[in-house]
Protein backbone atom coordinates (compact mmCIF):
# COMPACT_ATOMS: atom_id res chain seq x y z
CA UNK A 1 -30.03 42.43 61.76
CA UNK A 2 -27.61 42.56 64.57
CA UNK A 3 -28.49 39.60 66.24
CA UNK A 4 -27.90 37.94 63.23
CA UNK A 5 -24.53 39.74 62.78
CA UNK A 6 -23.31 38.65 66.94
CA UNK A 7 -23.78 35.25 65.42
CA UNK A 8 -22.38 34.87 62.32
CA UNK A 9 -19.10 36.39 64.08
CA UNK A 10 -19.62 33.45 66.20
CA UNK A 11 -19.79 31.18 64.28
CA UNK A 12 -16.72 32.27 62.00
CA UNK A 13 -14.84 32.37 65.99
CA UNK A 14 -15.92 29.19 66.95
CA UNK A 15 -14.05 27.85 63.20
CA UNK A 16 -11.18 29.68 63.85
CA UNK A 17 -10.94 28.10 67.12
CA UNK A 18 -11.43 24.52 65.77
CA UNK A 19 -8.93 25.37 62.81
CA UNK A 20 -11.30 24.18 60.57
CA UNK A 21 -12.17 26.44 57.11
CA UNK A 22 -14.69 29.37 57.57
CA UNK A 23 -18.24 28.58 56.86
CA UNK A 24 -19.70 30.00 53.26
CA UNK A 25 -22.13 32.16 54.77
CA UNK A 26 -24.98 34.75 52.93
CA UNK A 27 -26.88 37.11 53.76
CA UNK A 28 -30.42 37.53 52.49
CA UNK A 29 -32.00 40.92 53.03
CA UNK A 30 -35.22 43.00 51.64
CA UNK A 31 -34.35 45.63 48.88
CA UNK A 32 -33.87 48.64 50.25
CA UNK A 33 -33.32 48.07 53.69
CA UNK A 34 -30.23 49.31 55.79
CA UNK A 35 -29.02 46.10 55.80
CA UNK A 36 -27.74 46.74 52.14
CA UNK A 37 -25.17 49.12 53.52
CA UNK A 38 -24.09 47.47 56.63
CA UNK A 39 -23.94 44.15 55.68
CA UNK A 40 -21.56 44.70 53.20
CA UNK A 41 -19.68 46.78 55.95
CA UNK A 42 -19.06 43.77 57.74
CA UNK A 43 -17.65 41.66 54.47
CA UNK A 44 -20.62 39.54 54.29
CA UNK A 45 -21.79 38.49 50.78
CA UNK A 46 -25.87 40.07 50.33
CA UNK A 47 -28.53 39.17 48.69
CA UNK A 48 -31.74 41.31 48.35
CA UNK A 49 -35.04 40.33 47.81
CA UNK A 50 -38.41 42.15 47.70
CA UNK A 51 -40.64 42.36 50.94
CA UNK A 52 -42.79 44.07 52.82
CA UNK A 53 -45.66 44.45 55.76
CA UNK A 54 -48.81 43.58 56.26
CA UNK A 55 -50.11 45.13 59.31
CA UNK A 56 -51.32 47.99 60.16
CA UNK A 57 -51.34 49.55 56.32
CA UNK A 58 -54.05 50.72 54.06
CA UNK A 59 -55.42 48.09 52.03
CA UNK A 60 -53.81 49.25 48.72
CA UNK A 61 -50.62 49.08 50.49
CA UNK A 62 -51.19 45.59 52.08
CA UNK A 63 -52.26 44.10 48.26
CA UNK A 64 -48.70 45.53 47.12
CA UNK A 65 -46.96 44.00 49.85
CA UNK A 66 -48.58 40.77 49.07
CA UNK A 67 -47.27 40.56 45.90
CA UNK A 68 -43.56 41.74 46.42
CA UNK A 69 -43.78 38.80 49.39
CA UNK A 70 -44.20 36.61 46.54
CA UNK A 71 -41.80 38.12 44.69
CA UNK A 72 -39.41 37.40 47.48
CA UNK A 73 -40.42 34.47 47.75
CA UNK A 74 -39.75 32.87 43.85
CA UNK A 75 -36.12 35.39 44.31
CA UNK A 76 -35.68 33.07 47.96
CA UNK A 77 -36.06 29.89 45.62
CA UNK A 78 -33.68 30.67 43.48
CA UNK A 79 -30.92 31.90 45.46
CA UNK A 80 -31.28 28.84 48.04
CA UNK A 81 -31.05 26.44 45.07
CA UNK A 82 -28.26 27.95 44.01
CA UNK A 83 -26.85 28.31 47.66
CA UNK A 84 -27.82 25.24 49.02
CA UNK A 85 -27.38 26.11 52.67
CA UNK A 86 -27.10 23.26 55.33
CA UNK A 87 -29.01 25.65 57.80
CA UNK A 88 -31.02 28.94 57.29
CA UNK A 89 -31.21 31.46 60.54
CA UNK A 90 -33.55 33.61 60.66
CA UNK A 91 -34.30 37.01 63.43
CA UNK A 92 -37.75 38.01 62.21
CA UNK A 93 -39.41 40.76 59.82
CA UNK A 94 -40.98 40.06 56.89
CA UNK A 95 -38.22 39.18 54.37
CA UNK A 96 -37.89 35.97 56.61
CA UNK A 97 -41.42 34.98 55.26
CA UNK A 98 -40.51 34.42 52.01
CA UNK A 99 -36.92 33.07 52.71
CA UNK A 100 -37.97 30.54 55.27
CA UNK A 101 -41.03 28.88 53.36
CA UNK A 102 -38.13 28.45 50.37
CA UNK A 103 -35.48 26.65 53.04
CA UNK A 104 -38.60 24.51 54.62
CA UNK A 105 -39.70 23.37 50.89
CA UNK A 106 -36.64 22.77 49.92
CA UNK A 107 -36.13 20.84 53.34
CA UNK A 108 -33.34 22.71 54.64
CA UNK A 109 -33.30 23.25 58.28
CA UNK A 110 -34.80 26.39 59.68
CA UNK A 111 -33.65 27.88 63.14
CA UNK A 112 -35.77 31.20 64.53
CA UNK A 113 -34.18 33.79 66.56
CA UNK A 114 -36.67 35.92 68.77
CA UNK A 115 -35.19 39.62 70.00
CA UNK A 116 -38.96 40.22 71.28
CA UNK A 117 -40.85 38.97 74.33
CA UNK A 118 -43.35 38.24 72.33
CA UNK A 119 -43.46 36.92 68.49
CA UNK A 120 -44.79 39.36 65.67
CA UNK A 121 -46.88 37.94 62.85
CA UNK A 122 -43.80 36.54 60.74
CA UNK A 123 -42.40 34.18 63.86
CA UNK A 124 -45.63 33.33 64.68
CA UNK A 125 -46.21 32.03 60.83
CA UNK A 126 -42.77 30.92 60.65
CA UNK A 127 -42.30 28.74 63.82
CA UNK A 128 -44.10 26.11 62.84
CA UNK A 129 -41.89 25.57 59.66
CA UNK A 130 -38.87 26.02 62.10
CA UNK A 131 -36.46 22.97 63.27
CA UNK A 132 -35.36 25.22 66.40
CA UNK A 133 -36.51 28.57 68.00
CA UNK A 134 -34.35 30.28 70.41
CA UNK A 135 -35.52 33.02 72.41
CA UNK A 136 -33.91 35.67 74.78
CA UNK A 137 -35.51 35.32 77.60
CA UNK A 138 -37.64 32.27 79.31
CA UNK A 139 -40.71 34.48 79.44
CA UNK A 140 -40.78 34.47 75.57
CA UNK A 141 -40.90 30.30 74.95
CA UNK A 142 -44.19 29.70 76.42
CA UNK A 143 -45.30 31.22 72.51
CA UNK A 144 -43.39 27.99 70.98
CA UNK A 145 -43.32 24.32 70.91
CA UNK A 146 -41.61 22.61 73.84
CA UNK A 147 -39.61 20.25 71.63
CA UNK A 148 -38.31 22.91 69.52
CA UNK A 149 -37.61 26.30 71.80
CA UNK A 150 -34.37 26.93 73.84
CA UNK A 151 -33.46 29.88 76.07
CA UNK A 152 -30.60 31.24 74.17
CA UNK A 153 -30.52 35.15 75.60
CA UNK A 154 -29.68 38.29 73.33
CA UNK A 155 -27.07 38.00 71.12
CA UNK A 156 -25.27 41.18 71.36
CA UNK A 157 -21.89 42.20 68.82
CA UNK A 158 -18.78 41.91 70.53
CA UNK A 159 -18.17 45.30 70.57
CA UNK A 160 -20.66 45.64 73.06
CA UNK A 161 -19.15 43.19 75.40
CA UNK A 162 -15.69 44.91 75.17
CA UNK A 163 -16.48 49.01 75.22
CA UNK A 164 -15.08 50.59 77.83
CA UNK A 165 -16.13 53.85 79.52
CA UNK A 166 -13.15 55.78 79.61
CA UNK A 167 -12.22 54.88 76.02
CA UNK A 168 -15.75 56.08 75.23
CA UNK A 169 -15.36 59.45 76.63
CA UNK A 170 -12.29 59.70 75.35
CA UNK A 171 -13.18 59.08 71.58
CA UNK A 172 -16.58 61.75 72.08
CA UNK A 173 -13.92 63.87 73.70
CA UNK A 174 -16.05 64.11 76.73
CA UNK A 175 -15.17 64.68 80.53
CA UNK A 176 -15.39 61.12 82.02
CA UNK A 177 -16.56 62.45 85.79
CA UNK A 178 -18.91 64.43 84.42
CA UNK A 179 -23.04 62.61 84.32
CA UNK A 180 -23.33 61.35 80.50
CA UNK A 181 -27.23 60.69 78.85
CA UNK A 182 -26.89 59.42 75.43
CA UNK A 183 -30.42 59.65 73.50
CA UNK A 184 -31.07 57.32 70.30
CA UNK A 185 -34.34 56.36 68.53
CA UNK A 186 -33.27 54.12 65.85
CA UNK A 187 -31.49 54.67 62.36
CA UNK A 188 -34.31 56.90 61.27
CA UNK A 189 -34.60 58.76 64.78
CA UNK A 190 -38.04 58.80 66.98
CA UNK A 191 -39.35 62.55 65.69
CA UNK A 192 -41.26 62.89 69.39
CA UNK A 193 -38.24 61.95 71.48
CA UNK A 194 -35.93 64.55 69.22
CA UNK A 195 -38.39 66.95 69.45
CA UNK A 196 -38.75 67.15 73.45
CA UNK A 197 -34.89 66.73 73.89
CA UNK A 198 -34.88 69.43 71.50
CA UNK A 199 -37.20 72.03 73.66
CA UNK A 200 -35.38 71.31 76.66
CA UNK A 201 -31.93 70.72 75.67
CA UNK A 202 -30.27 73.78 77.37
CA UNK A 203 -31.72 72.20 80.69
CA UNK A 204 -30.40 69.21 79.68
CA UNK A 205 -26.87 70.34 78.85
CA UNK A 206 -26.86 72.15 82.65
CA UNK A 207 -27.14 68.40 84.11
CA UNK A 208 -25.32 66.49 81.97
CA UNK A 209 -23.01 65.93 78.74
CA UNK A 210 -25.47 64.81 75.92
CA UNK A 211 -24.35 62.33 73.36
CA UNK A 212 -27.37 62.98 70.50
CA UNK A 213 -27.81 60.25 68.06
CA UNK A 214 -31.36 62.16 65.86
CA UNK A 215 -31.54 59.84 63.21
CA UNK A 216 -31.56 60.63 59.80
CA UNK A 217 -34.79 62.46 59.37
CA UNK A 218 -34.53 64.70 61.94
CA UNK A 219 -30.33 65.73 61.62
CA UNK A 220 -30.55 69.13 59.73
CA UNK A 221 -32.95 70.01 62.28
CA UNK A 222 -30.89 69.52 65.04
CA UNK A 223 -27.34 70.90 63.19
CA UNK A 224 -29.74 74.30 63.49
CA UNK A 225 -30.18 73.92 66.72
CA UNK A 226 -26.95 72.89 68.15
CA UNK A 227 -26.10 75.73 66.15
CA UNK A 228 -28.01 78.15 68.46
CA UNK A 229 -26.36 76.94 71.67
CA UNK A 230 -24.04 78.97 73.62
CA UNK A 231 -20.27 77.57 73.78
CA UNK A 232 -20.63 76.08 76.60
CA UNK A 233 -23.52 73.78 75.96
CA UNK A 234 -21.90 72.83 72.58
CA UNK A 235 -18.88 71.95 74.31
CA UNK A 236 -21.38 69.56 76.44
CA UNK A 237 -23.32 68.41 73.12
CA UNK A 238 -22.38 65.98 70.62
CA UNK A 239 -24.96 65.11 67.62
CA UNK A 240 -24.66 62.27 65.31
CA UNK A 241 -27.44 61.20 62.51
CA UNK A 242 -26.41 57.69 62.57
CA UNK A 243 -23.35 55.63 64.42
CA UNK A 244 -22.56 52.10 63.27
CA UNK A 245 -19.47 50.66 65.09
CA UNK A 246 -19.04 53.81 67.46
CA UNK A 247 -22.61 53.00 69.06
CA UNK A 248 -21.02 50.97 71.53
CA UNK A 249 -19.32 53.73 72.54
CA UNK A 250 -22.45 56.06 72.39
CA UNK A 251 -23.51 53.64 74.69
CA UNK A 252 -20.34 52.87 77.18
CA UNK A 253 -19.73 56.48 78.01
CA UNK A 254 -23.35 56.81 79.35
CA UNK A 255 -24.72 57.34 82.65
CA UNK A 256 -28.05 57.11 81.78
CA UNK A 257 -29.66 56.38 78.16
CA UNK A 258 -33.00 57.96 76.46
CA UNK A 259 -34.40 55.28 73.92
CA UNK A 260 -37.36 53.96 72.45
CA UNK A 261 -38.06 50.20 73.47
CA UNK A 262 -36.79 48.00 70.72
CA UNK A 263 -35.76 44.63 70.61
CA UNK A 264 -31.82 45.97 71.19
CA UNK A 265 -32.56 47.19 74.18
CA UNK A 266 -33.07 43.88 76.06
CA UNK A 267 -29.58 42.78 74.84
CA UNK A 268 -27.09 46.06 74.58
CA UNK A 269 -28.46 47.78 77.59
CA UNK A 270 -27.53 44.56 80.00
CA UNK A 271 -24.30 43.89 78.18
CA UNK A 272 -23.42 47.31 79.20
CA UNK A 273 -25.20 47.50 82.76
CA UNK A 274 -26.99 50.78 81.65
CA UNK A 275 -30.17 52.43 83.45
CA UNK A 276 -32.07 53.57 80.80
CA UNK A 277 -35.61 55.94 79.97
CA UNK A 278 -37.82 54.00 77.98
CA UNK A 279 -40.34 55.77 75.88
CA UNK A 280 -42.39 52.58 73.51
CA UNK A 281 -42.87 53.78 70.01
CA UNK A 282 -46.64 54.16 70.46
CA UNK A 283 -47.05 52.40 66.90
CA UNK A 284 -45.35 49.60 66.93
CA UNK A 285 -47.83 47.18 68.12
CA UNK A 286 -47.59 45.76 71.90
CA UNK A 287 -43.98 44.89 70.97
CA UNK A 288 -42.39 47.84 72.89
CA UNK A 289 -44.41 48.14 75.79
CA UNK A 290 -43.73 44.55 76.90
CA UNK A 291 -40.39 45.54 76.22
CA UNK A 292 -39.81 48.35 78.75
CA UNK A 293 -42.18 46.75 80.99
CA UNK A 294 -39.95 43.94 81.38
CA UNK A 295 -36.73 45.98 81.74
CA UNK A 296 -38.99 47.86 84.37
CA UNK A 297 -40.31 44.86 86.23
CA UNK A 298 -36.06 43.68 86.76
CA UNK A 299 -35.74 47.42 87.70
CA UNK A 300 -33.02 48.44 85.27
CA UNK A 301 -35.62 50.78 83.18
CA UNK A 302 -38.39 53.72 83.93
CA UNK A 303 -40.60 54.26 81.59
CA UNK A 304 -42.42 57.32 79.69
CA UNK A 305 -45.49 57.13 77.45
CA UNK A 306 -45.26 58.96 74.54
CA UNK A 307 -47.59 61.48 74.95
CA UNK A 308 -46.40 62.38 78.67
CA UNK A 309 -42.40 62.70 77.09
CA UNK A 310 -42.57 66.95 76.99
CA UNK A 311 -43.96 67.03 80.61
CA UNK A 312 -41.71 63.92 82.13
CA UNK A 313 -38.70 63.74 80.58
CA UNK A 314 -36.72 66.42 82.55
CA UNK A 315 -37.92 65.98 85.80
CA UNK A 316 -36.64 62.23 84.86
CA UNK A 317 -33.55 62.69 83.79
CA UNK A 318 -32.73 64.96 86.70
CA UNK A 319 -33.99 63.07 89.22
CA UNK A 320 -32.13 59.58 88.07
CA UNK A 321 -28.62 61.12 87.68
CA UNK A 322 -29.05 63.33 91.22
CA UNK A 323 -30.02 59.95 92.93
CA UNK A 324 -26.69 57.57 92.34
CA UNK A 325 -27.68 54.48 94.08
CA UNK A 326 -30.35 54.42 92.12
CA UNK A 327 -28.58 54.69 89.56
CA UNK A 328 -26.06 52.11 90.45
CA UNK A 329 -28.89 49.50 91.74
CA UNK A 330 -30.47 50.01 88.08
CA UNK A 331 -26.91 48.85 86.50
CA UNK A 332 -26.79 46.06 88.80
CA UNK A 333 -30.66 45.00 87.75
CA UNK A 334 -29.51 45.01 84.18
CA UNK A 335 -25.86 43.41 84.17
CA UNK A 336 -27.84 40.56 85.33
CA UNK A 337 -30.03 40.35 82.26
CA UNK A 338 -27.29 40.13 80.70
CA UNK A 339 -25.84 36.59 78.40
CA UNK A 340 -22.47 37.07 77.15
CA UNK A 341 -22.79 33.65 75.75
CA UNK A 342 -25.70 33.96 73.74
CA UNK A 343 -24.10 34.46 70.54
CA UNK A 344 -22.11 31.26 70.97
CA UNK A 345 -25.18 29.32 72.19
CA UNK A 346 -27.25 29.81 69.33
CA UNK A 347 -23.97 29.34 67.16
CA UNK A 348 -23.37 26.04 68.72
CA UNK A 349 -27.47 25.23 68.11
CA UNK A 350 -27.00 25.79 64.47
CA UNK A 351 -23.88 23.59 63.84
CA UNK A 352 -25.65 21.29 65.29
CA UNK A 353 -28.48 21.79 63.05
CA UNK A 354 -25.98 21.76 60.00
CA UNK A 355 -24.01 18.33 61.84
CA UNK A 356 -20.77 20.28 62.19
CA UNK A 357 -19.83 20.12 66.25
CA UNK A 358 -18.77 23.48 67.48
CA UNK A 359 -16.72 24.51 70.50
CA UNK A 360 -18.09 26.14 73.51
CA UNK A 361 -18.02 29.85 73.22
């Protein structure tokens, strides 16, 4: 979802630039999802359609799926006839299924975004229907046709590319010389990650300032908690179920960042230079291990296996902010991941696609 959000702001820049009128743009998302709420934070027109996974699920569950996939997919019909879109972009997950077999029978151009290093189940159905693929990285286009892949890198939201450290600290109300670990898991938390940081968070508070984004699920459980902290660590602690906007920030004012391994964090860590812990969401396929190992192959990353998070994860964190070369060489590893272009570049890729030229971003 934010991939596709860095580009559609791209793409309404690169118009602005040209002086030409904005593009009609819509945004076509599965019923339920978060994108329902932030989409329409961002002023982009949303449709929603029905969807859901395949793999990995009980059999009852899968047959279910199937059918709201084809539910999606008559919904997709009707919405791109009534659309008619000169180009449909799609970043994976299963509500692309449905949209992008409507777009390909209806002959309208279809360009793939990858976040992965590797393509789920839905790209790997979907590229061959696709006009263009981009991908992050050039490890990830050996998966796709020659003729059609281009090395794009992660599109990342502005935001990103403009947060600033000292502004960060200043907005948590933080102490900007003081070591910073901000710990996420996603916009419904990562239960084992919340649960460890939990058990050793007076440890953690003695080494550093801890900006605490739990997730949803877990928040009332850690409001009890930070309520059983002495003033001094809560003056250290700050705890958040969910940031939006302000996670740029969450992430400028670290020193150091906690995470699971998703697709964001080959894009927002290296926009921001940031060492980072990487513990892969032991369910999520192979997607998340190739992941952090690549961040730890460029040396920007460690990484912690799930099941070794209550015995590691201290000793990490202490070590990594006592040892700041490391550190620093770790930031240098990932700024040069990083491709402040990339929204532009796959921008540019779908103009093209559509046959409007574009500027270069």
């Amino acid at each position: 979802m934010y991939p596709a959000l860095a580009v559609v702001k791209a793409l309404l820049a690169a118009d602005r630039e040209t002086r030409k009128a904005p593009p009609e743009i819509l945004y076509i998302g599965s019923k339920g999802g978060t994108e329902e709420t932030l989409v329409a934070q961002e002023g982009l027109p949303l449709k929603s359609i029905p969807a859901g996974g395949v793999r990995g699920l009980a059999p009852w569950t899968v047959g279910a799926n199937l059918i709201k996939l084809s539910r999606g997919f008559v919904a997709a019909r009707r919405i791109l006839r009534e659309f008619v879109p000169n180009v449909v972009f799609v970043t994976g997950g299963y509500v692309c299924i449905p949209v992008a077999l409507a777009a390909w029978l209806q002959k309208t151009p279809v360009m793939i975004y990858l976040p992965d290093l590797e393509p789920g189940l839905a790209i790997r159905a979907l590229a061959r229907l696709a006009t263009r693929v981009a991908v992050s990285f050039s490890e990830a286009d050996k998966f796709f046709s020659k003729d059609k892949v281009f090395v794009s890198g992660y599109p990342v939201r502005e935001v990103f590319l403009k947060a600033d450290k000292a502004a960060a600290c200043e907005f948590f109300q933080l102490n900007l010389h003081a070591p910073t670990l901000t710990v996420f898991g996603g916009s419904r938390g990562a239960r084992s990650i919340n649960r460890t940081v939990s058990g050793v968070l007076e440890s953690l508070l003695d080494a550093c300032q801890v900006i605490h984004i739990s997730g949803r699920l877990d928040a009332a459980e850690m409001r009890m908690r930070q309520k059983d902290l002495s003033p001094a660590h809560k003056e250290r602690y700050r705890l958040y179920p969910y940031l939006h906007q302000e996670m740029a920030l969450a992430l400028a004012a670290a020193d150091l960042v906690l995470a699971r391994a998703g697709a964001s964090t080959l894009g927002e860590f290296p926009a921001l230079g940031l060492p980072s812990i990487l513990v892969p969401y032991p369910y999520a396929g192979a997607h998340q291990e190739i992941n952090a190992d690549f961040l730890v192959r460029h040396g920007a990353a460690i990484k912690i296996s799930d099941g070794e998070l209550d015995e590691k994860l201290l000793p990490a964190v202490r070590s990594l902010l006592g040892k700041e070369k490391r550190l620093i060489q770790m930031s240098k590893s990932a700024q040069e991941l990083a491709r402040p272009d990339a929204a532009a570049r796959i921008a540019q890729e779908i103009c093209k696609l559509a046959g409007v030229q574009a500027t270069e971003g």
